[in-house]
C-alpha atoms as a PDB file:
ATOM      1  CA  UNK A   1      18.097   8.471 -76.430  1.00  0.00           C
ATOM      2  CA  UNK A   2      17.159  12.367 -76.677  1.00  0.00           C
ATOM      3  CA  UNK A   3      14.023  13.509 -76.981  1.00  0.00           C
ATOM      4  CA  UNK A   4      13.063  17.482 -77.525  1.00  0.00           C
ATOM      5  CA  UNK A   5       9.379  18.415 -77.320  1.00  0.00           C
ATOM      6  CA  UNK A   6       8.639  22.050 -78.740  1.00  0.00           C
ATOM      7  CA  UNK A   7       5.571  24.443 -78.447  1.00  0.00           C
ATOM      8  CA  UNK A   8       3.470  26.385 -76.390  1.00  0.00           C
ATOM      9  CA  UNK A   9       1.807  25.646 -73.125  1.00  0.00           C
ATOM     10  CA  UNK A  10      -0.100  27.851 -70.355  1.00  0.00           C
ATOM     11  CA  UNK A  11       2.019  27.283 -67.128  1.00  0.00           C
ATOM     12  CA  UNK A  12      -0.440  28.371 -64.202  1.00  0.00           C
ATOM     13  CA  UNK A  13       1.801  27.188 -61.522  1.00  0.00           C
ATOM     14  CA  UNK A  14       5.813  26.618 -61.869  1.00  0.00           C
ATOM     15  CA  UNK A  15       6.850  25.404 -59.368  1.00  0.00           C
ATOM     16  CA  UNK A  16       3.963  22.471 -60.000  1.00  0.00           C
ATOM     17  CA  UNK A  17       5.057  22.424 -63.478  1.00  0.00           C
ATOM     18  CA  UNK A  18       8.615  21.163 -62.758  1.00  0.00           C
ATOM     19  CA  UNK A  19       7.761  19.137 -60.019  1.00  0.00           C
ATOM     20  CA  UNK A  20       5.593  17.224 -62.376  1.00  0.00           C
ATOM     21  CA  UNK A  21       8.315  17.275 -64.982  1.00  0.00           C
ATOM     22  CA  UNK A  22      10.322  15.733 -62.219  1.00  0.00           C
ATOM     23  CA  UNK A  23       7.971  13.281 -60.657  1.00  0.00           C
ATOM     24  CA  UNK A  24       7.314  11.722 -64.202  1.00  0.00           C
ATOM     25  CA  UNK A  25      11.238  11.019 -64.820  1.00  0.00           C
ATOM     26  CA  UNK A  26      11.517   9.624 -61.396  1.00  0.00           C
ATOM     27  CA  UNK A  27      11.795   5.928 -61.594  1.00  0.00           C
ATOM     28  CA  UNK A  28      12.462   6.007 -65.083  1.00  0.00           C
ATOM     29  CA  UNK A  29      16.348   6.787 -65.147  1.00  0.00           C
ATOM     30  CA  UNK A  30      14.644   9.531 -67.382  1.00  0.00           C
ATOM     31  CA  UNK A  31      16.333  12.748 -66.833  1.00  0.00           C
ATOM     32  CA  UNK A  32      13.860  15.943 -68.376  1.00  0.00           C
ATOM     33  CA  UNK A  33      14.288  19.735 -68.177  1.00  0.00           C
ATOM     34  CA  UNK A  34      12.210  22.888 -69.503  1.00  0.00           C
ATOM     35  CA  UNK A  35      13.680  25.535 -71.180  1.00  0.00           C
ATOM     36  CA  UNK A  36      12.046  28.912 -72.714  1.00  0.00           C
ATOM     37  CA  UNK A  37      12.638  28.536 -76.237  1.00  0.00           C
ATOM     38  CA  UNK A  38      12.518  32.367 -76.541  1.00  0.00           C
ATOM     39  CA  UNK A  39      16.182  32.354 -74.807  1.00  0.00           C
ATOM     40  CA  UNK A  40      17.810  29.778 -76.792  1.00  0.00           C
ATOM     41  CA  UNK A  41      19.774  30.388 -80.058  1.00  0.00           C
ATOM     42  CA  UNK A  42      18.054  27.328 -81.953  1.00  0.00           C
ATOM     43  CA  UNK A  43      18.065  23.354 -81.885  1.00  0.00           C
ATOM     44  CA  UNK A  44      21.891  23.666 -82.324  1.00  0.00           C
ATOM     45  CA  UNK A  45      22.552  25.279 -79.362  1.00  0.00           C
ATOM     46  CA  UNK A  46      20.216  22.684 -77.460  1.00  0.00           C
ATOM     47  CA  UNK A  47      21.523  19.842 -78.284  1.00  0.00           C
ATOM     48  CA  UNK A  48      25.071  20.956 -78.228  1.00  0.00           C
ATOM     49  CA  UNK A  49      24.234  21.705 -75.010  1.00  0.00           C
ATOM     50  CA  UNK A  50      23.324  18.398 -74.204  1.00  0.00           C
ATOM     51  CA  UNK A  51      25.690  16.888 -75.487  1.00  0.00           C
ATOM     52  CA  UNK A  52      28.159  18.227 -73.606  1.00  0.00           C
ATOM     53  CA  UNK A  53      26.295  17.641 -70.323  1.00  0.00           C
ATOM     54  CA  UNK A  54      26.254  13.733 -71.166  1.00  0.00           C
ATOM     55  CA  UNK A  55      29.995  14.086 -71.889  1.00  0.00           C
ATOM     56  CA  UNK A  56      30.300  15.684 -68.237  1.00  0.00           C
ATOM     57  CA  UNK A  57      29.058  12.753 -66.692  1.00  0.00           C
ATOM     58  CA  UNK A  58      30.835  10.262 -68.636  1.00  0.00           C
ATOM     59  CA  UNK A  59      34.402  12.031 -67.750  1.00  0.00           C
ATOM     60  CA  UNK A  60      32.847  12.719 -64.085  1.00  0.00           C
ATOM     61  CA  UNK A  61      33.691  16.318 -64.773  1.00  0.00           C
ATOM     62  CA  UNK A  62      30.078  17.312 -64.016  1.00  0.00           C
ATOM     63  CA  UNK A  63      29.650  19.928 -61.590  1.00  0.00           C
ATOM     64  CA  UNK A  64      25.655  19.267 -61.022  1.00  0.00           C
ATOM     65  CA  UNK A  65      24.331  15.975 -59.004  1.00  0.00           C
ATOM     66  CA  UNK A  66      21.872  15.312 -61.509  1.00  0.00           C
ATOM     67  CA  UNK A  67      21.654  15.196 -65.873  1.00  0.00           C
ATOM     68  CA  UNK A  68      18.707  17.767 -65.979  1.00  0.00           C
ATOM     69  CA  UNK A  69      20.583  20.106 -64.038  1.00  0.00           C
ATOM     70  CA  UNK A  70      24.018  19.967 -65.625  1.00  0.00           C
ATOM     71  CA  UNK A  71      22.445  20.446 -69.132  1.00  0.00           C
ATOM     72  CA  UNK A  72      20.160  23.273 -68.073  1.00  0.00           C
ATOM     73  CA  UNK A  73      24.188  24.820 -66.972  1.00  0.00           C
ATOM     74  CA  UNK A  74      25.209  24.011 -70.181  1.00  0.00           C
ATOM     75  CA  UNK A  75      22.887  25.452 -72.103  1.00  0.00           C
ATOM     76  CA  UNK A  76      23.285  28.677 -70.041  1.00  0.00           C
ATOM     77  CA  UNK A  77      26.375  28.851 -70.788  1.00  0.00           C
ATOM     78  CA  UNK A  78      27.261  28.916 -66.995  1.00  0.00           C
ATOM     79  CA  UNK A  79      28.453  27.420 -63.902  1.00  0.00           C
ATOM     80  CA  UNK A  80      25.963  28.697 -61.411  1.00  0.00           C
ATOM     81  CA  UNK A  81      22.505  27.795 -61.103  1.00  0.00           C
ATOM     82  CA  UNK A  82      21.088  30.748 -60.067  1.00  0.00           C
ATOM     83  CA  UNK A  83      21.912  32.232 -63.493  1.00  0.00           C
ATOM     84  CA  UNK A  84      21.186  29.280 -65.720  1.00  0.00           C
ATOM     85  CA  UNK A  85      17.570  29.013 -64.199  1.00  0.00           C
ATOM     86  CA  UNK A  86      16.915  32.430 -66.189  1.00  0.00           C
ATOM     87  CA  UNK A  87      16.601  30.558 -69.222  1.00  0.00           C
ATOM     88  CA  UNK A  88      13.705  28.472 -67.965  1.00  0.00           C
ATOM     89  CA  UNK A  89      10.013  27.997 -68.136  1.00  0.00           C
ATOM     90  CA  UNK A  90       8.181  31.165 -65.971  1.00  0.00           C
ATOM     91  CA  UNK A  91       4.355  31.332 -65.305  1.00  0.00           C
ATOM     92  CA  UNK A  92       2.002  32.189 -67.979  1.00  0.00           C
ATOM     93  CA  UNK A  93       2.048  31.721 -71.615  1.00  0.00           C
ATOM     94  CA  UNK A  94       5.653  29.950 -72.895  1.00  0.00           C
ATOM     95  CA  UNK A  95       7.292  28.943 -75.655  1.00  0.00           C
ATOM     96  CA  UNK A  96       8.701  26.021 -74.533  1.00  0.00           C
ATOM     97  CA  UNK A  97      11.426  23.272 -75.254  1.00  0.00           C
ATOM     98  CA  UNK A  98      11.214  19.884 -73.112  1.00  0.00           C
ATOM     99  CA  UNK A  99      14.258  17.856 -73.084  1.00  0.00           C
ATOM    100  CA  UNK A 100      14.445  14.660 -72.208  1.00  0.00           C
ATOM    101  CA  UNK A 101      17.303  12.055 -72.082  1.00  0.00           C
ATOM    102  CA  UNK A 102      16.651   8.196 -70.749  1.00  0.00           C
ATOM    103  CA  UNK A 103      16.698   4.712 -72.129  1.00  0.00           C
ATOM    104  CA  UNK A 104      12.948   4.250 -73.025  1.00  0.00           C
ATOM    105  CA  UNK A 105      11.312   8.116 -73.442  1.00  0.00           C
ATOM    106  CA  UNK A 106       7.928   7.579 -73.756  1.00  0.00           C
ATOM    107  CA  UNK A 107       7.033  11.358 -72.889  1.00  0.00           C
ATOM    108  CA  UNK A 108       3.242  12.846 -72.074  1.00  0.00           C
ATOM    109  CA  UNK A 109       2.670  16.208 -73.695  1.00  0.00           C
ATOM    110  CA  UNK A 110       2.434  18.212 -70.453  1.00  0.00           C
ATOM    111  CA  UNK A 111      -0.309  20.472 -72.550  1.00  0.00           C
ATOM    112  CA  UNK A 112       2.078  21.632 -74.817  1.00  0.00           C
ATOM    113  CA  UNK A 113       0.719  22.570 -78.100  1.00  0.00           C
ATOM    114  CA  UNK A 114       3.360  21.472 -80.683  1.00  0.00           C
ATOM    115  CA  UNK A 115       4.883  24.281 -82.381  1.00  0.00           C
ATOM    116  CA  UNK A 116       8.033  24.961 -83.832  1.00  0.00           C
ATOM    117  CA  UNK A 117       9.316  27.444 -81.463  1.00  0.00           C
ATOM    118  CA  UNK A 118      13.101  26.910 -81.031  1.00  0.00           C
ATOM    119  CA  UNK A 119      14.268  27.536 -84.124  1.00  0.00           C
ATOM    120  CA  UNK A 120      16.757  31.183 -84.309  1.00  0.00           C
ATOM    121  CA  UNK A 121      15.263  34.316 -84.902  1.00  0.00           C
ATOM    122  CA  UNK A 122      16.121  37.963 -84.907  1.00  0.00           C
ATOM    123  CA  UNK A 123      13.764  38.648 -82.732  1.00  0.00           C
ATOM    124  CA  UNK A 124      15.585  36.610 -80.004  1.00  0.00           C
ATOM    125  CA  UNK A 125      18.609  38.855 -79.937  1.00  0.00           C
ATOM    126  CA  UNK A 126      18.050  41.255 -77.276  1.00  0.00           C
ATOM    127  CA  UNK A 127      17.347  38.532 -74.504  1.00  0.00           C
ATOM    128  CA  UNK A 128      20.533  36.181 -76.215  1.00  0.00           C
ATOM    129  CA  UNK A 129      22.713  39.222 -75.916  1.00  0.00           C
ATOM    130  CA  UNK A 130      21.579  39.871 -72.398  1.00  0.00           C
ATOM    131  CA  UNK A 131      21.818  36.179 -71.332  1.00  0.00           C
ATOM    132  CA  UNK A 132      25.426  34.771 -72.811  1.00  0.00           C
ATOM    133  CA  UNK A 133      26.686  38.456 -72.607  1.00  0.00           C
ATOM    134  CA  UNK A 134      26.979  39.417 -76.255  1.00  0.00           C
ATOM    135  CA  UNK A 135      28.433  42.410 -76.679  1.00  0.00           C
ATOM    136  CA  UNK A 136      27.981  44.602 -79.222  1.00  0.00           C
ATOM    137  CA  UNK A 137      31.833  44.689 -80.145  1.00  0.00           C
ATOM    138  CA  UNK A 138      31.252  41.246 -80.959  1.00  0.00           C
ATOM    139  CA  UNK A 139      28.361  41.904 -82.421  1.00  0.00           C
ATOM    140  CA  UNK A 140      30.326  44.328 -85.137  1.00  0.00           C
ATOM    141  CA  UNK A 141      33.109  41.507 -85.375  1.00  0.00           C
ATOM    142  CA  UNK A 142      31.292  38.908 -86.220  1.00  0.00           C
ATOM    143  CA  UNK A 143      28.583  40.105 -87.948  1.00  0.00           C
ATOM    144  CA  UNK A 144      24.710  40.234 -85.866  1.00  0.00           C
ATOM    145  CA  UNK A 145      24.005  36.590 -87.787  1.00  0.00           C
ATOM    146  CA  UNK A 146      26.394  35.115 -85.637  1.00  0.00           C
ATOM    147  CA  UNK A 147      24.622  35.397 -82.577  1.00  0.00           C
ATOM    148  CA  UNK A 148      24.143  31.545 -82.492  1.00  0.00           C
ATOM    149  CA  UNK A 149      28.003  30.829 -83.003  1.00  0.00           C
ATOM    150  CA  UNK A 150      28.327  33.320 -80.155  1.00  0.00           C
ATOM    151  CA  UNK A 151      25.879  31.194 -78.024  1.00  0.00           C
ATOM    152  CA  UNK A 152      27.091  27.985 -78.751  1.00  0.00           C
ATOM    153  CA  UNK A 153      31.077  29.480 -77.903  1.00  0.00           C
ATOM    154  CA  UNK A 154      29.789  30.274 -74.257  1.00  0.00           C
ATOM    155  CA  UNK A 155      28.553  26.721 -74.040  1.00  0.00           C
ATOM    156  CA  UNK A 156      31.528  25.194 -75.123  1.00  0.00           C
ATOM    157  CA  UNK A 157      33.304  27.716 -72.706  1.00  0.00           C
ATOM    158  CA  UNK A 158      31.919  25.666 -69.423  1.00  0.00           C
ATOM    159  CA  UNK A 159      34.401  23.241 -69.611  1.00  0.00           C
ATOM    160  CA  UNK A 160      36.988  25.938 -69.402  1.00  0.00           C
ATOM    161  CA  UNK A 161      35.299  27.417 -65.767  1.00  0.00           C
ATOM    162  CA  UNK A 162      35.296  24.129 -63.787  1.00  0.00           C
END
């Protein structure tokens, strides 16, 4: 079962933050990661991501140790860690997505004010473009609408850079 959580919360401390997030899915076989909503190219993208990180670990092609990690490299569209964790929750004000994948998902809040924040904007193209690498050739060859279809090629890409 999948479970996505949208809106905004007030993150004072991160590192707490996750730990929290990780704490509560401990025990649970409950895996959950936080994403900032402003850096992903819509619920498409998401859950494509996801999906592909549950296909990972049924093949046992998954490069991370754990579910929450291998879909926040999915979604990044990358291989390395340090890279996908730029797509993340940060301190302060977020617009946030919580995923969470598990048998029973009976999921707190976490102060998030619901809000429908993931959907695809315009005004997310800058940080897309900078994140997955857009250029603006492709940009001109597939039109600047495309920008999700861009996203979700570098996700589907992953599989390619094991």
């Amino acid at each position: 079962m999948i479970r996505i959580l949208e809106g905004t919360v007030f993150i004072d401390n991160k590192e707490l933050f996750l730990k929290k997030l990780k704490e509560f899915g401990t025990g649970k076989n409950l895996a959950i990661q936080a994403f900032d909503a402003d850096k992903l190219a819509g619920k498409e993208h998401l859950t494509f991501a996801i999906e592909k990180a549950l296909d990972s670990f049924k093949k046992g092609t998954n490069v991370a140790n754990d579910l929450s990690k291998e879909i926040m490299l999915y979604a990044a569209g990358t291989r390395q860690i340090n890279r996908a964790v730029k797509i993340g929750v940060h301190g302060g004000w977020n617009n946030i997505a919580l995923v969470a994948v598990g048998d029973m998902i009976d999921l707190p809040a976490f102060d998030i004010t619901p809000g429908n924040v993931l959907q695809y904007s315009g005004s997310k193209d800058s940080a897309l473009m900078h994140i997955f690498n857009i250029t603006e050739k492709e940009i001109q060859a597939s039109g600047a609408g495309k920008i999700p279809e861009l996203v979700r090629e570098r996700v589907a890409l992953v599989d390619v850079m094991k």
